[in-house]
Protein backbone atom coordinates (compact mmCIF):
# COMPACT_ATOMS: atom_id res chain seq x y z
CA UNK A 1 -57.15 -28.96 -135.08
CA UNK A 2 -56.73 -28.79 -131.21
CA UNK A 3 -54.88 -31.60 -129.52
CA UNK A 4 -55.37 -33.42 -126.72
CA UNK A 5 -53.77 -30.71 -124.50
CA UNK A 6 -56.09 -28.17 -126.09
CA UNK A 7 -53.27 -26.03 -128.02
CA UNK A 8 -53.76 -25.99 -131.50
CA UNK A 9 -52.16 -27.95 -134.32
CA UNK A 10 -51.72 -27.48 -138.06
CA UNK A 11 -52.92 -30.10 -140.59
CA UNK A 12 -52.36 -31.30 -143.77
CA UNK A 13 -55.67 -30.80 -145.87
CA UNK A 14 -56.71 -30.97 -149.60
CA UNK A 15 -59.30 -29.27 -151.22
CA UNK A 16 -61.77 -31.39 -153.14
CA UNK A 17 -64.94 -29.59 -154.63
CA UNK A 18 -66.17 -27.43 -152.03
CA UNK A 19 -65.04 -29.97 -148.90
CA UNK A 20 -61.57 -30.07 -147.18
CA UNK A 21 -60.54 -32.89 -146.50
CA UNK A 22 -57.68 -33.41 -143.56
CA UNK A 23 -54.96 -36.02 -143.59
CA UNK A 24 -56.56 -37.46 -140.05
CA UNK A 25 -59.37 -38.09 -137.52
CA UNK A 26 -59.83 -35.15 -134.72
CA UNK A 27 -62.31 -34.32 -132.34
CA UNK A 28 -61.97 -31.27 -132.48
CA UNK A 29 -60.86 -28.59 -134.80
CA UNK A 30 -61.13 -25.12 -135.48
CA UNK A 31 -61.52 -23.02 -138.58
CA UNK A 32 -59.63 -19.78 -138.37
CA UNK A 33 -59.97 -16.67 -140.48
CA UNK A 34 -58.23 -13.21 -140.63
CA UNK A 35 -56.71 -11.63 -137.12
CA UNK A 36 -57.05 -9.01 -134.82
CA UNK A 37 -60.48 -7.72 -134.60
CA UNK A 38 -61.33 -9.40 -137.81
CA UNK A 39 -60.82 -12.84 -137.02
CA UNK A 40 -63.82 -15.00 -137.08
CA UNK A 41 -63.72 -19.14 -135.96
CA UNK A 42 -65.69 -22.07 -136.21
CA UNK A 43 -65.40 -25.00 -134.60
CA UNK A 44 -65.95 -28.37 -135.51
CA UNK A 45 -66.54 -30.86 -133.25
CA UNK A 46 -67.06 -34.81 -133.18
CA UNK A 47 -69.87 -36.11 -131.65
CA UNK A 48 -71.02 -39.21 -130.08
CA UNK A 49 -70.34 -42.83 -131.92
């Protein structure tokens, strides 16, 4: 996830199915995968109430 001071922070997270499901609310978070010139992100984002 990113934190309120944008830096990002590790989560605790379970697999259940084909969902993760993290140990807390965010609004924002990003998915991270591989490095270097491989690595490839999506972000997740809360909207709106």
């Amino acid at each position: 996830m990113v934190d309120a001071d944008g830096a990002d922070a590790l989560v605790n997270y379970q697999v259940v199915g084909r969902y993760y499901v993290v140990d807390r609310l965010f609004q924002r978070a990003v998915l991270v995968s591989g490095t270097g010139k491989e690595r490839q992100e999506i972000t997740i984002a809360r909207m709106g109430a």
